[in-house]
Protein backbone atom coordinates (compact mmCIF):
# COMPACT_ATOMS: atom_id res chain seq x y z
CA UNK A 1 0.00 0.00 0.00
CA UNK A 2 0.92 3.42 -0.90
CA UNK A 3 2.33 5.71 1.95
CA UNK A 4 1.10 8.98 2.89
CA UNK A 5 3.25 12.11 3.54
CA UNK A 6 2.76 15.08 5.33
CA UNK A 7 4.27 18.65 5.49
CA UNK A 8 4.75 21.03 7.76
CA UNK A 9 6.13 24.37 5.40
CA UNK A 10 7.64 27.02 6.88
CA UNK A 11 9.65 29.91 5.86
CA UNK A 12 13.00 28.54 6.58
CA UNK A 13 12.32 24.40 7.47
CA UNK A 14 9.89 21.95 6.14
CA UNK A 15 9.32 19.25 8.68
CA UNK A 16 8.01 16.19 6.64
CA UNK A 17 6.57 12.77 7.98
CA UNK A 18 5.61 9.82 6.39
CA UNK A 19 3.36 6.76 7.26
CA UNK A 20 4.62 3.35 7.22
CA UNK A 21 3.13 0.77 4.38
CA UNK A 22 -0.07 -0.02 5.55
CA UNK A 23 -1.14 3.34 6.68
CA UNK A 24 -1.30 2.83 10.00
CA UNK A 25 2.19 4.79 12.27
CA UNK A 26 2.84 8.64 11.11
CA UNK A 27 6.87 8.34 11.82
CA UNK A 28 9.05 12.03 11.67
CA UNK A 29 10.91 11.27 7.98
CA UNK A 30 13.50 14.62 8.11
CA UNK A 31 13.06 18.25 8.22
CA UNK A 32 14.64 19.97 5.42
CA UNK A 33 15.54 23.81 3.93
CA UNK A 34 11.95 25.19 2.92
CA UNK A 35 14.25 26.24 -0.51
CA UNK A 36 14.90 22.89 -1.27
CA UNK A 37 11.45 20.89 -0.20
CA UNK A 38 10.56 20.58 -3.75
CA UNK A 39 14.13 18.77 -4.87
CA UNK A 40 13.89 16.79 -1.77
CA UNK A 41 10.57 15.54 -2.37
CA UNK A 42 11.22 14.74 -6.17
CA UNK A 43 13.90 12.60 -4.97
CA UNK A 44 11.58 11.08 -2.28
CA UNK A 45 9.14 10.09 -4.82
CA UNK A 46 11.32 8.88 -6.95
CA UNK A 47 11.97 5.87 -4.12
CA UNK A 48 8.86 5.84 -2.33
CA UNK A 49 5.03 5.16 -3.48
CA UNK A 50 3.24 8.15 -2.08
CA UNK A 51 -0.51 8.24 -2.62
CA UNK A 52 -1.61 11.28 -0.69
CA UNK A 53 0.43 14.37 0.48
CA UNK A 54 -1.26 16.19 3.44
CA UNK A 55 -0.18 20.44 3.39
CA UNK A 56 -0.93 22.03 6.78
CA UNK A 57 -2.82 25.22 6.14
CA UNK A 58 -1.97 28.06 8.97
CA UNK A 59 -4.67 29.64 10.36
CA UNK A 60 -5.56 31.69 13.57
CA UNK A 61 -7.14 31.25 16.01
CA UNK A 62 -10.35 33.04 14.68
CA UNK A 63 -10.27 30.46 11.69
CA UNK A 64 -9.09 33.17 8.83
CA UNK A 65 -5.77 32.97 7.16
CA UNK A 66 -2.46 33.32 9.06
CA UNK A 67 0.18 35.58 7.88
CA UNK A 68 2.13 32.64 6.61
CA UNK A 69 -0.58 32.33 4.23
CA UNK A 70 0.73 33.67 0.80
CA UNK A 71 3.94 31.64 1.74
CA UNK A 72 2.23 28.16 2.32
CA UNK A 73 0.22 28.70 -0.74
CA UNK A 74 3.15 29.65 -3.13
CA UNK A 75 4.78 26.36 -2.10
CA UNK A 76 1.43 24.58 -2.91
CA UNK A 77 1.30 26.11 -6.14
CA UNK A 78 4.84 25.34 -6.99
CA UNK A 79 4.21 21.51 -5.62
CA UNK A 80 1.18 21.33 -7.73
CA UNK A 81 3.66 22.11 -11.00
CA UNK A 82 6.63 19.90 -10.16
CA UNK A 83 3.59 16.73 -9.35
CA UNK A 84 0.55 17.67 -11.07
CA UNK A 85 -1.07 14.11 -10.26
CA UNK A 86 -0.11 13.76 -6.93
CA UNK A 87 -3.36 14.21 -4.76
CA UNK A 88 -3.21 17.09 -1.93
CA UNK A 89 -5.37 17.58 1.04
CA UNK A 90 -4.64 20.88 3.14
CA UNK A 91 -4.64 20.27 6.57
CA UNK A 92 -5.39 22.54 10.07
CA UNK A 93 -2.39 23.29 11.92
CA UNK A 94 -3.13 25.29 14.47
CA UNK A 95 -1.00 24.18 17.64
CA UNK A 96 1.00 21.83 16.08
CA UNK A 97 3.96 23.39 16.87
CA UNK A 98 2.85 23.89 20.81
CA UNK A 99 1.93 20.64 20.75
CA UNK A 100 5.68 19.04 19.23
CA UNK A 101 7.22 21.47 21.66
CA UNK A 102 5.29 20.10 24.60
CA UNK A 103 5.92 16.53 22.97
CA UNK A 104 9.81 17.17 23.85
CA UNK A 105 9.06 17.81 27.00
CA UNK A 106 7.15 15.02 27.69
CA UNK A 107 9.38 12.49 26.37
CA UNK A 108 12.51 14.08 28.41
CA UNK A 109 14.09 15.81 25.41
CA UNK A 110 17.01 18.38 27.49
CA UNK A 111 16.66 21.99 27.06
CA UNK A 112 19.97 22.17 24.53
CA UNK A 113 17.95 19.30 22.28
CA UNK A 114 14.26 21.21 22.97
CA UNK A 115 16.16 24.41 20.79
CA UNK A 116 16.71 22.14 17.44
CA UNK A 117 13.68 23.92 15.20
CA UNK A 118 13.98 21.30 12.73
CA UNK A 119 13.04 18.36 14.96
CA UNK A 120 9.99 20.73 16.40
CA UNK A 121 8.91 21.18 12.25
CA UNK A 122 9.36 17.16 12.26
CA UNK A 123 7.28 16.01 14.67
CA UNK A 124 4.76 18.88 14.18
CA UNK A 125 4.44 17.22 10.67
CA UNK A 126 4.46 13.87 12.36
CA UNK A 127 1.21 15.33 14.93
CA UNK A 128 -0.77 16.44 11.69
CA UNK A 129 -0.32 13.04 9.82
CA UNK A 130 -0.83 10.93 12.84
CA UNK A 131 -4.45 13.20 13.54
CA UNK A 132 -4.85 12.78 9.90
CA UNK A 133 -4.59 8.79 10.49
CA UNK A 134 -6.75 8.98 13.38
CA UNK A 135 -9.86 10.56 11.78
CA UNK A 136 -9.36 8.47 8.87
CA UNK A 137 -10.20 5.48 11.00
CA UNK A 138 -12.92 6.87 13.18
């Protein structure tokens, strides 16, 4: 079966996850430059069957747009070019960055490790993918 990858875009790091092959474990896959997401995930595909990429879609608390907006939907519109088949679903991710943080925490992560932004952009793309899993199976 066909994985499923998430992303987490951000202005400087893309935190991606991936499920395993049956769909059912959202594992932390990297976190990479948000310039080079696009060559990274060519290369990705070119190994991996990916069925379904999940794009978290900022937004505030209120519901409207965040002001990361126009830069989440540039990079959708330049992933849509580079895989024009590849099906996209754009997911909420409000708190998922609170939520990795406090993830750290909870699993004992020290204070030096808790700094590292790119494993906070991993497993918040590894929170939206596993809530994606969940609802998929309610």
């Amino acid at each position: 079966m066909p994985r499923i990858l998430a992303i987490d875009y951000g202005f400087k790091r893309t935190g991606i996850a991936v499920t395993d092959e049956l769909q059912i474990i959202a594992s932390g896959l990297t976190t990479v430059a948000s310039n080079t997401a696009i060559a990274f995930l060519k290369d990705y595909f070119s190994k991996e069957d990916v069925i379904k990429v999940l794009i978290g879609e900022p937004k505030q608390m209120n519901g409207q747009p965040s002001e990361s907006t126009p830069i989440i939907e540039k990079f959708v519109a330049d992933f849509k070019t580079a895989f024009p088949d590849m099906k996209i679903e754009r997911v909420d991710e409000r708190f998922t960055s609170k939520m990795a943080f406090q993830t750290m925490i909870d699993s004992g992560l020290k204070k030096k490790q808790r700094q590292n932004k790119g494993l906070v952009d991993e497993i918040a793309a590894t929170i939206l993918l596993q809530e994606f899993l969940t609802r998929k199976m309610i």
